[in-house]
N, C-alpha and C. Protein backbone atom coordinates (compact mmCIF):
# COMPACT_ATOMS: atom_id res chain seq x y z
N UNK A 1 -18.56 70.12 -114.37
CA UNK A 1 -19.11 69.18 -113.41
C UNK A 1 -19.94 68.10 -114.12
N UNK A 2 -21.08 68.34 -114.83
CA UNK A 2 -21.37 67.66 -115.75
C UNK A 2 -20.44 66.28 -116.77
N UNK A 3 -19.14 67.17 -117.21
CA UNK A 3 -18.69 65.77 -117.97
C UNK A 3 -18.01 65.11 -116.87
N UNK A 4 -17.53 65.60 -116.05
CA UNK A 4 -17.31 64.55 -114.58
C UNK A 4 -18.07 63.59 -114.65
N UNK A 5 -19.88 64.29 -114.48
CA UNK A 5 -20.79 62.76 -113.78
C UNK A 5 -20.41 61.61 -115.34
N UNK A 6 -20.87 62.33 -116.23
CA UNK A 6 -20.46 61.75 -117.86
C UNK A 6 -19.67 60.97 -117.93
N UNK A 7 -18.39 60.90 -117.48
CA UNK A 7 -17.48 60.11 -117.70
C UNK A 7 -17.27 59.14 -116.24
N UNK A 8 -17.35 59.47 -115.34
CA UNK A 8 -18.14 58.67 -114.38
C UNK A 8 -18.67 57.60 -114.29
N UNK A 9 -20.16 57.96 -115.09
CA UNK A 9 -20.88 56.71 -115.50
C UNK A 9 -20.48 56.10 -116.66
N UNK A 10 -20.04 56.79 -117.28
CA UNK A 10 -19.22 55.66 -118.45
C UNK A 10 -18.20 54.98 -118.21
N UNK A 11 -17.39 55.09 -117.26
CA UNK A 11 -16.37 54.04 -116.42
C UNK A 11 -17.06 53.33 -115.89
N UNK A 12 -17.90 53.17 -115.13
CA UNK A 12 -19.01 52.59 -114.22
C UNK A 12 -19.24 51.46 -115.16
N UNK A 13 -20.26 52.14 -116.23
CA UNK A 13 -20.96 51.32 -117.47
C UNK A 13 -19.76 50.09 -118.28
N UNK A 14 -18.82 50.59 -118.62
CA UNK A 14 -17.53 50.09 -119.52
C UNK A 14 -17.07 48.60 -118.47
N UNK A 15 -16.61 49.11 -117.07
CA UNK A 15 -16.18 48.36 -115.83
C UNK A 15 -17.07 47.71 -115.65
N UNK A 16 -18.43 47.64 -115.91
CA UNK A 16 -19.47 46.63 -114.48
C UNK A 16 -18.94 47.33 -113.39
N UNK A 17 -18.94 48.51 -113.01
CA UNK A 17 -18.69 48.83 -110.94
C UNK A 17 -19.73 49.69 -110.80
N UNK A 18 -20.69 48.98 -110.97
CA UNK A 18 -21.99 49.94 -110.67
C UNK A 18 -22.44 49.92 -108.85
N UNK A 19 -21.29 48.91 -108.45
CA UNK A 19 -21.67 49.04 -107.12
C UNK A 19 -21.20 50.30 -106.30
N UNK A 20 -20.13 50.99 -106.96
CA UNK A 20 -19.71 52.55 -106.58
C UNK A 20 -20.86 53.47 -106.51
N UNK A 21 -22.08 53.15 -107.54
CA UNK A 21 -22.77 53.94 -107.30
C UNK A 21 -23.38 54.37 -106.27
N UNK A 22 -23.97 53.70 -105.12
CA UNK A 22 -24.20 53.95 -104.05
C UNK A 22 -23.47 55.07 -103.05
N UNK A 23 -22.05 54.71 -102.86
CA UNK A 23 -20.78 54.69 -102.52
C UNK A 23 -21.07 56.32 -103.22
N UNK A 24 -20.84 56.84 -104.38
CA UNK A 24 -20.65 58.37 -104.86
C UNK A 24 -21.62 58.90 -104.17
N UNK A 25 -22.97 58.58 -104.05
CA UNK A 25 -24.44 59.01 -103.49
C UNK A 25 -24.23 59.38 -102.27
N UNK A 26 -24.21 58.45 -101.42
CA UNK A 26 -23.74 58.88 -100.17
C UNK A 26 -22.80 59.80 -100.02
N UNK A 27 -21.65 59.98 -100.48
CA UNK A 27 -20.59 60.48 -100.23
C UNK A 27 -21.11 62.44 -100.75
N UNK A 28 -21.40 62.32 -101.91
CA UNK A 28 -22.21 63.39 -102.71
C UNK A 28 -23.41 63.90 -101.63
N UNK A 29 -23.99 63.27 -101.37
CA UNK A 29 -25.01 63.55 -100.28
C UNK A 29 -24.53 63.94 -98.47
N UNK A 30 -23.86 64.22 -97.99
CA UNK A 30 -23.26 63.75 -96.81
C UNK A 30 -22.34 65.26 -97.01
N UNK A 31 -21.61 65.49 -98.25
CA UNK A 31 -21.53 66.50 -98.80
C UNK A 31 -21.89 67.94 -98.77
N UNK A 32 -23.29 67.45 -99.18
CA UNK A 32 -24.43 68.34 -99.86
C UNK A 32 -24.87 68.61 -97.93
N UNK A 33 -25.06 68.35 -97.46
CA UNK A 33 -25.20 68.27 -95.98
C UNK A 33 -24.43 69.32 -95.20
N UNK A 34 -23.19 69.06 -94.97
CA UNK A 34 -22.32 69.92 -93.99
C UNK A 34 -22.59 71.14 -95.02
N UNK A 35 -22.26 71.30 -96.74
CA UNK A 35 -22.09 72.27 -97.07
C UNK A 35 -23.31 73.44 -96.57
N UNK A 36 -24.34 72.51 -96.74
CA UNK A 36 -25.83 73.32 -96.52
C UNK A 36 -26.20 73.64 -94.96
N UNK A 37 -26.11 73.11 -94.15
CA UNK A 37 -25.85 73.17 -92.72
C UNK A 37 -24.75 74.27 -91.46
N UNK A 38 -23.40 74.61 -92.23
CA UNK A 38 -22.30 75.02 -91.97
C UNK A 38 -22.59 76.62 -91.58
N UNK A 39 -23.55 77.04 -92.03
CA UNK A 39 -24.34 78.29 -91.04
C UNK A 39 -25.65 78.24 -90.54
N UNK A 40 -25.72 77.56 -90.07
CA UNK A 40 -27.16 77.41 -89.57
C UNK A 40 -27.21 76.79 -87.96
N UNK A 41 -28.49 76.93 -87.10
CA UNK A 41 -28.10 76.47 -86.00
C UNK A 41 -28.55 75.09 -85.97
N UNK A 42 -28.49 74.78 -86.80
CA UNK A 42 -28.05 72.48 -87.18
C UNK A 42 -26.70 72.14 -86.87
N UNK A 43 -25.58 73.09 -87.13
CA UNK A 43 -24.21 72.76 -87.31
C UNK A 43 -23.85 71.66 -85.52
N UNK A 44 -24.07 71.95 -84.98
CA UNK A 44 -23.73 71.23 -83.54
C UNK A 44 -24.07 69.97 -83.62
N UNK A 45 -25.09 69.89 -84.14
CA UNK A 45 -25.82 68.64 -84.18
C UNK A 45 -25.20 67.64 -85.35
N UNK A 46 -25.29 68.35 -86.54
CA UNK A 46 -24.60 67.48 -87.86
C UNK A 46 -23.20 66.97 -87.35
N UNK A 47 -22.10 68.15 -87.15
CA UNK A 47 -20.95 67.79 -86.66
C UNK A 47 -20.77 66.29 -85.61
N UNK A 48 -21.61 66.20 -84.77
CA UNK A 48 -21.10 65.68 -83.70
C UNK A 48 -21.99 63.97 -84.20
N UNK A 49 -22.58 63.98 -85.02
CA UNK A 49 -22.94 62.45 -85.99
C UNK A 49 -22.05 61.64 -86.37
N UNK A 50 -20.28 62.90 -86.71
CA UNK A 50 -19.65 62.44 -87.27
C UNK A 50 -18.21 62.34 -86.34
């Protein structure tokens, strides 16, 4: 997972598309969300945001 982010930002860096960065964050985050949520009694609520 690590050389993922690694090479990642070194495409990023190499390209100038540092505007993806945002774009991974969110997406990574939003993520990190349902995964953490998906037993809990939040799930009704998260789901229906989307």
């Amino acid at each position: 997972m690590l050389e993922f982010i690694k090479d990642l930002w070194g495409f990023m860096k190499v390209r100038k598309k540092f505007w993806m960065l945002p774009v991974f964050l969110v997406l990574g985050l939003l993520g990190i969300l349902v995964v953490f949520t998906e037993g809990s009694a939040l799930s009704p609520f998260i789901y229906a945001l989307f």
